[in-house]
Protein backbone atom coordinates (compact mmCIF):
# COMPACT_ATOMS: atom_id res chain seq x y z
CA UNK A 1 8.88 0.43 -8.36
CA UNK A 2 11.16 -0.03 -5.50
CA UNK A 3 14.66 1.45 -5.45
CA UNK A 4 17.54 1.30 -4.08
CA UNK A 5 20.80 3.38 -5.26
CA UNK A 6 24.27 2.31 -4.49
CA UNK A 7 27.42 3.72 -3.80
CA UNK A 8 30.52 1.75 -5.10
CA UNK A 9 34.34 3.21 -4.50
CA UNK A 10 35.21 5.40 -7.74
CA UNK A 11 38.03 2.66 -8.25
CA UNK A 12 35.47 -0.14 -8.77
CA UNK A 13 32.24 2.17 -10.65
CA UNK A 14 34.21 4.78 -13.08
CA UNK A 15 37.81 2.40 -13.71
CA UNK A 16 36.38 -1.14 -13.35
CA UNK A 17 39.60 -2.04 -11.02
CA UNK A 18 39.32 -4.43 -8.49
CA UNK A 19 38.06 -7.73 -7.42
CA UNK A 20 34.69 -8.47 -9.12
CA UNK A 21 32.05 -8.28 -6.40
CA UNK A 22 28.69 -9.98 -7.44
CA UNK A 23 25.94 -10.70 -4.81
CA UNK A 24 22.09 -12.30 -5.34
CA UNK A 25 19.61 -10.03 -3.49
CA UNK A 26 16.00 -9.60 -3.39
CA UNK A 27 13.53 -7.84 -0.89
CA UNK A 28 10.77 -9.57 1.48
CA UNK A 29 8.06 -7.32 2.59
CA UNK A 30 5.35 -8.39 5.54
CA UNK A 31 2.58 -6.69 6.49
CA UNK A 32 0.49 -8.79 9.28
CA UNK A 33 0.00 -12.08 8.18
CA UNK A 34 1.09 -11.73 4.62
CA UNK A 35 4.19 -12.12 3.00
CA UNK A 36 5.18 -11.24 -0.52
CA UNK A 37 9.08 -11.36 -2.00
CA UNK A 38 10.37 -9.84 -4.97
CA UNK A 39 12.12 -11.77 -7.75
CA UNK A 40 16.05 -12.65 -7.45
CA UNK A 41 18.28 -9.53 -9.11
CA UNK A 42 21.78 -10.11 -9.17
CA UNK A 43 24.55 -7.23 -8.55
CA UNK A 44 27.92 -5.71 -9.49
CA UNK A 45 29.65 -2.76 -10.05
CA UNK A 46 27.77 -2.34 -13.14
CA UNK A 47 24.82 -1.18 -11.80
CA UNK A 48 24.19 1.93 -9.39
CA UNK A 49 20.75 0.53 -8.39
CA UNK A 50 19.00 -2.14 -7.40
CA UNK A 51 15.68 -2.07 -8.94
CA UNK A 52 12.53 -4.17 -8.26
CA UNK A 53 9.84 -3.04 -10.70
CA UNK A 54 7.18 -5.23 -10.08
CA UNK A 55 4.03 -3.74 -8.17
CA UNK A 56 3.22 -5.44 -4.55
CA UNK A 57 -0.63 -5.47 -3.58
CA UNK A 58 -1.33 -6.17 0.32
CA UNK A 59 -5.08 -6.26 -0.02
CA UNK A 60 -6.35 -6.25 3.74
CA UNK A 61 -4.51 -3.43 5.91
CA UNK A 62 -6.05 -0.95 8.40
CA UNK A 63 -4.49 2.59 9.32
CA UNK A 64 -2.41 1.50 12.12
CA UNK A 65 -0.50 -1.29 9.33
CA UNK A 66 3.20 -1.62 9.58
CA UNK A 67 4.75 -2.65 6.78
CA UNK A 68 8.21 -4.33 7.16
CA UNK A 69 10.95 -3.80 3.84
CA UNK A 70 13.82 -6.27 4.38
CA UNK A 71 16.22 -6.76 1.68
CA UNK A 72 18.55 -9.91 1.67
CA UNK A 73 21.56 -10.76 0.29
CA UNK A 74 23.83 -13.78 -0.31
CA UNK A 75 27.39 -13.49 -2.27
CA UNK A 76 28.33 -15.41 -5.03
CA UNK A 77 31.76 -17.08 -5.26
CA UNK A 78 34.12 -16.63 -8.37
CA UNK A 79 32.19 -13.59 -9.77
CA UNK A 80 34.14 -13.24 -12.80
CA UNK A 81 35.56 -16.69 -13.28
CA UNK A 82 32.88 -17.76 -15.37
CA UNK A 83 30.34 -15.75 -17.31
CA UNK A 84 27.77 -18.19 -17.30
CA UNK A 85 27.58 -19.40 -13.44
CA UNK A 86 26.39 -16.22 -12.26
CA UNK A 87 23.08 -16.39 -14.58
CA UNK A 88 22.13 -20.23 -14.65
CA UNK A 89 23.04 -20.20 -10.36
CA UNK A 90 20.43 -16.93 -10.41
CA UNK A 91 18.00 -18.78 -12.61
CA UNK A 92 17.85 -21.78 -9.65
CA UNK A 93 17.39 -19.12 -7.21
CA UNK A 94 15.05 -17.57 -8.79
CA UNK A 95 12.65 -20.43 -9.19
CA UNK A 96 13.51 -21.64 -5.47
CA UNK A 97 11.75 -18.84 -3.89
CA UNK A 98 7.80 -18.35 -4.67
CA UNK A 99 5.20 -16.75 -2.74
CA UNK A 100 4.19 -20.10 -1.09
CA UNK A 101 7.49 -20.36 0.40
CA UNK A 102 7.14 -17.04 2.36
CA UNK A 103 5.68 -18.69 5.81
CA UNK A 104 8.21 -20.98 5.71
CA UNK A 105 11.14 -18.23 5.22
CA UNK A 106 9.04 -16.40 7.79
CA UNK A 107 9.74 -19.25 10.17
CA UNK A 108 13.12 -19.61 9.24
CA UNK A 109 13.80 -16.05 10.30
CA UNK A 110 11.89 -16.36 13.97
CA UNK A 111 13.84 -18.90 14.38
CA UNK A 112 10.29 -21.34 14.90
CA UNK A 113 10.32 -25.05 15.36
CA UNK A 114 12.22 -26.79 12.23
CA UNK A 115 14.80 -23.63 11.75
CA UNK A 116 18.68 -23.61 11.71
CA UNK A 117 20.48 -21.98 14.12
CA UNK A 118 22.15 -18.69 13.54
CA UNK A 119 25.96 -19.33 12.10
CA UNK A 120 26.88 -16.03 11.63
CA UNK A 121 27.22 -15.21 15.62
CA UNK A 122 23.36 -14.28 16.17
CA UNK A 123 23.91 -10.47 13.88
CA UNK A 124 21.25 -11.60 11.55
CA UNK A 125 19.02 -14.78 10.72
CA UNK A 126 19.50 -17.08 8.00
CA UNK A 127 16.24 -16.58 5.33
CA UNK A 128 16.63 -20.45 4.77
CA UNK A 129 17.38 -23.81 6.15
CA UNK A 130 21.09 -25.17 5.75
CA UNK A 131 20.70 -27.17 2.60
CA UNK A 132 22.54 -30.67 2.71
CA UNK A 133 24.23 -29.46 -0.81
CA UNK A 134 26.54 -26.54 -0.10
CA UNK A 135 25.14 -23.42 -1.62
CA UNK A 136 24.33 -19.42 -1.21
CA UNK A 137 23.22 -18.23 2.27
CA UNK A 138 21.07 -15.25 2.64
CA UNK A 139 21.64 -12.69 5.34
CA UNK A 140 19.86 -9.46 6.28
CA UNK A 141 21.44 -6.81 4.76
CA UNK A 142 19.06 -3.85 5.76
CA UNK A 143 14.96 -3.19 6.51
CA UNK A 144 12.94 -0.52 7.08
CA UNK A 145 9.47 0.03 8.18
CA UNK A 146 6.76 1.88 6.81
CA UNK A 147 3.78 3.44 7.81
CA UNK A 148 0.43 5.52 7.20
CA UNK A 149 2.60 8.58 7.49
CA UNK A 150 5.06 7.69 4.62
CA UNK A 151 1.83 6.77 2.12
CA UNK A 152 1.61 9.49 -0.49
CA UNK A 153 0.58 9.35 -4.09
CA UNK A 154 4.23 9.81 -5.63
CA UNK A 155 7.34 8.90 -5.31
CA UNK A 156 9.19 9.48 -1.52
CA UNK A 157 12.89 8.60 -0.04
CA UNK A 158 13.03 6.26 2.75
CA UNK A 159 15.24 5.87 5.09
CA UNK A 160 17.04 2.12 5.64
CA UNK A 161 19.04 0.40 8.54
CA UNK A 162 21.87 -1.37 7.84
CA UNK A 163 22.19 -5.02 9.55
CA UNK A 164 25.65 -6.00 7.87
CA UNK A 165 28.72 -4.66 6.88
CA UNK A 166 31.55 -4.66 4.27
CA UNK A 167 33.28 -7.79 6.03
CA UNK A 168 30.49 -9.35 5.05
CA UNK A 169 30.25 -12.03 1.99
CA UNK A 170 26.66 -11.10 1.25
CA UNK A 171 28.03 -7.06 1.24
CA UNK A 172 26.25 -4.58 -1.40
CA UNK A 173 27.46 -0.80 -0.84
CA UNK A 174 24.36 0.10 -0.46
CA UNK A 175 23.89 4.48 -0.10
CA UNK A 176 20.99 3.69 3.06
CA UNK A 177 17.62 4.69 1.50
CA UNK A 178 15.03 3.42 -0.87
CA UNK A 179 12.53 4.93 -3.17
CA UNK A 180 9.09 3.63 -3.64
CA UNK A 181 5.55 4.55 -3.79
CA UNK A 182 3.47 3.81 -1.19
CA UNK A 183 -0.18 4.45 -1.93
CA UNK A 184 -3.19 3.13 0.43
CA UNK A 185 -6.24 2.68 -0.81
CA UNK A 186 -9.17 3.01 2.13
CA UNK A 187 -12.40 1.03 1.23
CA UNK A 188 -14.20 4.10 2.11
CA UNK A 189 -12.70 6.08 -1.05
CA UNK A 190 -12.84 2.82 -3.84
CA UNK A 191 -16.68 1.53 -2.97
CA UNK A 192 -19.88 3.04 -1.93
CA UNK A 193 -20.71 3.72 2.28
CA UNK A 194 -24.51 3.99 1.76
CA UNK A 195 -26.76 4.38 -1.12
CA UNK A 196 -30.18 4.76 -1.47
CA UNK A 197 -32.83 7.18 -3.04
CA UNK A 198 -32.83 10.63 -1.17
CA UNK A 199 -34.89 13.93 -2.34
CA UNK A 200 -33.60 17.09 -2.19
CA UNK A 201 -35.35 19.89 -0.97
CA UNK A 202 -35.45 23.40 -2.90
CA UNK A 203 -34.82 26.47 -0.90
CA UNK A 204 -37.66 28.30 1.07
CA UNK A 205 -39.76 28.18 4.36
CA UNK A 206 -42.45 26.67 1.86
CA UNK A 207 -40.85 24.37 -0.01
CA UNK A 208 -42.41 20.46 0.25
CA UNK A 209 -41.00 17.33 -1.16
CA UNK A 210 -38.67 17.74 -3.60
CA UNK A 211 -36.81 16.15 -6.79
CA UNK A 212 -35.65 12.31 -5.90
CA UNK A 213 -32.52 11.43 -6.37
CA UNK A 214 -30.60 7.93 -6.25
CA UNK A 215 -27.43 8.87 -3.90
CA UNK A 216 -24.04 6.97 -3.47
CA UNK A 217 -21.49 8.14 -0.67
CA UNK A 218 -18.43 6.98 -1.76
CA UNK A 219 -15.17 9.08 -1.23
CA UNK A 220 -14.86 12.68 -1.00
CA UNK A 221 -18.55 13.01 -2.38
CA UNK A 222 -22.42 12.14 -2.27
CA UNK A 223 -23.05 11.35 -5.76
CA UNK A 224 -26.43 12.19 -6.27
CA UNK A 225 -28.15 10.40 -9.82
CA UNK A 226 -31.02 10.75 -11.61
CA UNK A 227 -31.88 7.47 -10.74
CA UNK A 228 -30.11 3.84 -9.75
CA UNK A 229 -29.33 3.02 -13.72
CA UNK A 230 -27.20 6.03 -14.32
CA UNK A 231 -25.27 5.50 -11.01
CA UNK A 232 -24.58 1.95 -11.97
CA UNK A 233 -23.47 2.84 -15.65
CA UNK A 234 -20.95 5.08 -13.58
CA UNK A 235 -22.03 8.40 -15.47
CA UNK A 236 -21.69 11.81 -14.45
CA UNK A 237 -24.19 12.37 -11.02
CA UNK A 238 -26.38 15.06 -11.76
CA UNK A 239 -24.81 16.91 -8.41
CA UNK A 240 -22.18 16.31 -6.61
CA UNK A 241 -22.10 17.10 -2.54
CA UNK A 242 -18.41 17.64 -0.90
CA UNK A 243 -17.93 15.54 1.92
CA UNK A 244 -14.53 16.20 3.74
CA UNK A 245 -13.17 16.57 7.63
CA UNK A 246 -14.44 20.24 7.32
CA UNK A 247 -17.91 19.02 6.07
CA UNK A 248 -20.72 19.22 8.85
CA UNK A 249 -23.90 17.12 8.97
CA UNK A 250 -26.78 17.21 11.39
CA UNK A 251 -30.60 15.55 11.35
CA UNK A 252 -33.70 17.35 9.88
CA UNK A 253 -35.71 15.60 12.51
CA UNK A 254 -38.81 18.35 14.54
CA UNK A 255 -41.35 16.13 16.28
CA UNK A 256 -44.63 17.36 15.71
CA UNK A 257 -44.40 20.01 13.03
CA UNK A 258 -44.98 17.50 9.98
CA UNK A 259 -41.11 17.96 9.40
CA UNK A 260 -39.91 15.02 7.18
CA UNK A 261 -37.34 12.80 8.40
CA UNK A 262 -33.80 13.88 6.62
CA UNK A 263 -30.12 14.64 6.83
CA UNK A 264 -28.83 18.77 6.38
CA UNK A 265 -25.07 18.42 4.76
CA UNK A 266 -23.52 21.54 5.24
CA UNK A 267 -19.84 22.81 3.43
CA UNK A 268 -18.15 26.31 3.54
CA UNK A 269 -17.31 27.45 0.16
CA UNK A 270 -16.06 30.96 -1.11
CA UNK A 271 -16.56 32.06 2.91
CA UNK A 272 -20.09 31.03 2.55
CA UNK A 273 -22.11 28.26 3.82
CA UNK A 274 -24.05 26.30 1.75
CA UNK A 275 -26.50 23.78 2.68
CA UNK A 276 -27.97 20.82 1.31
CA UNK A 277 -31.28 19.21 2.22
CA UNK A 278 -31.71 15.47 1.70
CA UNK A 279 -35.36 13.99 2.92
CA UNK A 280 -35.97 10.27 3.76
CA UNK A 281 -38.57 8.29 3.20
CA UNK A 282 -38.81 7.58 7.19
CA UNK A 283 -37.47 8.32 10.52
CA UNK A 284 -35.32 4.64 9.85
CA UNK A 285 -33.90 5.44 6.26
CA UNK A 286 -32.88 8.74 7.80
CA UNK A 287 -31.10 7.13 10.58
CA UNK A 288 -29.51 4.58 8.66
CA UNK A 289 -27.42 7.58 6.70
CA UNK A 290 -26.79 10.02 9.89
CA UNK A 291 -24.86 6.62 10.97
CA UNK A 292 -23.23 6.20 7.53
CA UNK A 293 -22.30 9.49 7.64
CA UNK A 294 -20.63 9.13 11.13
CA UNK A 295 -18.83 6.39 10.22
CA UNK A 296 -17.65 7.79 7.01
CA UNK A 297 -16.28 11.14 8.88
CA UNK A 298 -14.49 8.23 11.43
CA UNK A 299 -12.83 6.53 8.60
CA UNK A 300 -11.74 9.72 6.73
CA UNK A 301 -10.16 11.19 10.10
CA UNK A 302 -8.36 7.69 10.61
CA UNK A 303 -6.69 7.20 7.17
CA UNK A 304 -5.74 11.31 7.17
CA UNK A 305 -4.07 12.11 3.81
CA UNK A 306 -5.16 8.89 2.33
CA UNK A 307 -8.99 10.13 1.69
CA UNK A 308 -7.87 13.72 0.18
CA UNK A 309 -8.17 12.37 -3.18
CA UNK A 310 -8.32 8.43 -4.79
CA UNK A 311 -4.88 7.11 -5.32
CA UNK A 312 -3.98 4.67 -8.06
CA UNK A 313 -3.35 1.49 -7.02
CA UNK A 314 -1.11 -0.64 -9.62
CA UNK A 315 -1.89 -4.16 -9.83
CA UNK A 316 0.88 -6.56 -10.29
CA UNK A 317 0.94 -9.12 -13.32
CA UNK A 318 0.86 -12.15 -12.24
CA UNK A 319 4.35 -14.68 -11.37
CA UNK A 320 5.11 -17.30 -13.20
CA UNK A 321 5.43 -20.43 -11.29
CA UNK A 322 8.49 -22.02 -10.63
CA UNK A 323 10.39 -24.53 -13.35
C-alpha cells in the first residue's frame, strides 16, 4: 500500500461547504530503467487519503537504487455538475495509461524529441502530449525519493516535496508525506550462494573425516542436510550455521601435515566462541567456498539492514489491459 493523507479546510471536510473540488491523480514510480504507474483514483473532499493498494515489484535493483515517487494530478471541470462525468471521464483515463505507455510519459517529462513544450511557465512538465481534443492535463504535484536507508520490513512515513500549489487547477491539499512499505529483497537472502557436499569434523586433536553433509549458503545461514534430496524438498537442515557481519571464517589449509583442505566458520554465542569445521573434498572445492563466503560477507555489508532477516515481498496481481 501506498498512502497519502490529506488535509482539507474544516469548512470543506466536517460541513461539506464550498465549491466541489475533484481532481484525477495517480503516482509514477522509476527506478533505473523501469517505470511502473499506479491506476487513476479520483479525489474530493470525501476522502482524507489517497490510497494506491496495489503492490509494485522492481525486480532488478542494486544497493545504491534510487527510487523516484512522483504523484500527478490533473483537475476536473464541473465537479459536481454532473454525477456521472466524473466516473465515465476516470474510466477513459484509466484505460489511457498502461505500463507500456511509461517510456513514452518518461519522454514526455524530459522533455525528449516528440514532447510538448511546458505551458505552465516551465514549474513542472506536462506527463503527456497536448491532445488535438481538449482534455485533462497532468502536472507534478509532489515526488520524493527513496533509498536503501528508508527499506524496512513495515510500514514508515516519508517525507514529500511539493511542486504546485493551491492556485493550481490540478491542486490536492495534500498534508506532505506518504506511507508505504519499502522492502528489498537481496538475491543473496532469497537463493542459494554455494552449495555442495561438505563434512563436518567432530571435536578433538584426533578426530579424521567426519559425517557428510549436503550444505546450502543462502541468507543468514549454512544449511547443512542430510543429503541433496532433503535440501531440495526444503525440509528442516539437520544443523543450521549462523552466518552474519559478526561471523568470522578462515581456511583449514597446513601444507604438509596431511591436513584436509576445509573452511573453519566461527560465531560468538553466549560470550563463547564456537567453531565449526567443514572439510572439502580438495584444495579447489575448498577454495571455491572461502570465495563464496567472501562474497557473501560483501553482499551482506552492502545491503545493511536488508540481510538481518528475509522480508516478504508482495507480488502484485496482474493489470488488466486497457478497453
Amino acid at each position: 500500500d501506498l498512502r497519502i493523507p490529506l488535509m482539507w479546510k474544516d469548512t470543506e471536510y466536517f460541513r461539506n461547504k464550498g465549491e466541489l473540488h475533484r481532481c484525477a491523480v495517480f503516482c509514477l514510480l522509476q527506478l533505473g530503467a523501469e517505470i511502473h504507474d499506479t491506476p487513476m483514483v479520483l479525489v474530493d473532499r470525501t476522502l482524507t487519503d489517497i490510497c494506491f493498494e496495489s503492490p509494485v515489484l522492481f525486480s532488478e535493483a542494486g544497493p545504491d537504487f534510487q527510487l523516484k515517487v512522483e504523484l500527478y494530478s490533473a483537475g476536473l471541470a464541473g465537479g459536481g455538475a454532473q454525477g456521472s462525468t466524473p466516473r465515465r471521464l476516470a474510466t477513459r483515463l484509466s484505460t489511457s495509461l498502461g505500463r507500456s505507455s511509461g517510456r513514452r510519459v518518461r519522454a514526455a517529462m524530459d522533455g525528449g524529441p516528440g514532447s510538448p513544450p511546458p505551458t505552465n511557465g516551465g514549474t513542472a512538465p506536462l506527463l503527456l502530449p497536448t491532445p488535438d481534443v481538449p482534455g485533462p492535463k497532468f502536472h507534478l504535484l509532489a515526488h520524493a525519493v527513496l533509498s536503501l536507508a528508508e527499506v524496512q520490513d513495515g510500514f514508515r512515513t516519508h517525507d514529500l516535496a511539493m511542486a504546485s500549489n493551491e492556485e493550481s487547477s490540478c491542486w490536492v491539499p495534500l498534508y506532505g508525506s506518504m506511507c508505504c512499505r519499502l522492502a528489498a529483497q537481496p538475491r543473496c537472502m532469497a537463493t542459494p550462494v554455494c552449495r555442495g557436499t561438505l563434512r563436518l569434523q567432530q571435536p578433538g586433536p584426533e578426530a579424521q573425516g567426519g559425517t557428510p553433509l549436503f550444505c546450502v549458503l543462502r541468507g543468514t545461514g549454512l544449511l547443512c542436510y542430510g543429503s541433496p534430496g532433503e535440501a531440495e524438498a526444503g525440509g528442516e537442515p539437520a544443523l543450521t550455521i549462523a552466518i552474519n557481519k559478526d561471523t568470522r571464517i578462515r581456511g583449514t589449509e597446513r601444507e604438509g601435515r596431511g591436513q584436509p583442505h576445509g573452511v573453519a566458520v566461527t560465531n560468538r554465542l553466549g560470550g563463547e566462541e564456537v567453531t565449526h569445521t567443514l572439510l572439502a573434498e580438495s584444495r579447489a572445492e575448498a577454495q571455491r567456498w572461502m570465495e563464496a563466503f567472501w562474497q557473501h560477507f560483501y553482499d551482506m555489508s552492502q545491503w545493511k539492514q536488508c540481510c538481518e532477516e528475509l522480508m516478504r515481498i508482495e507480488v502484485p496481481p496482474p493489470r488488466r489491459p486497457p478497453a
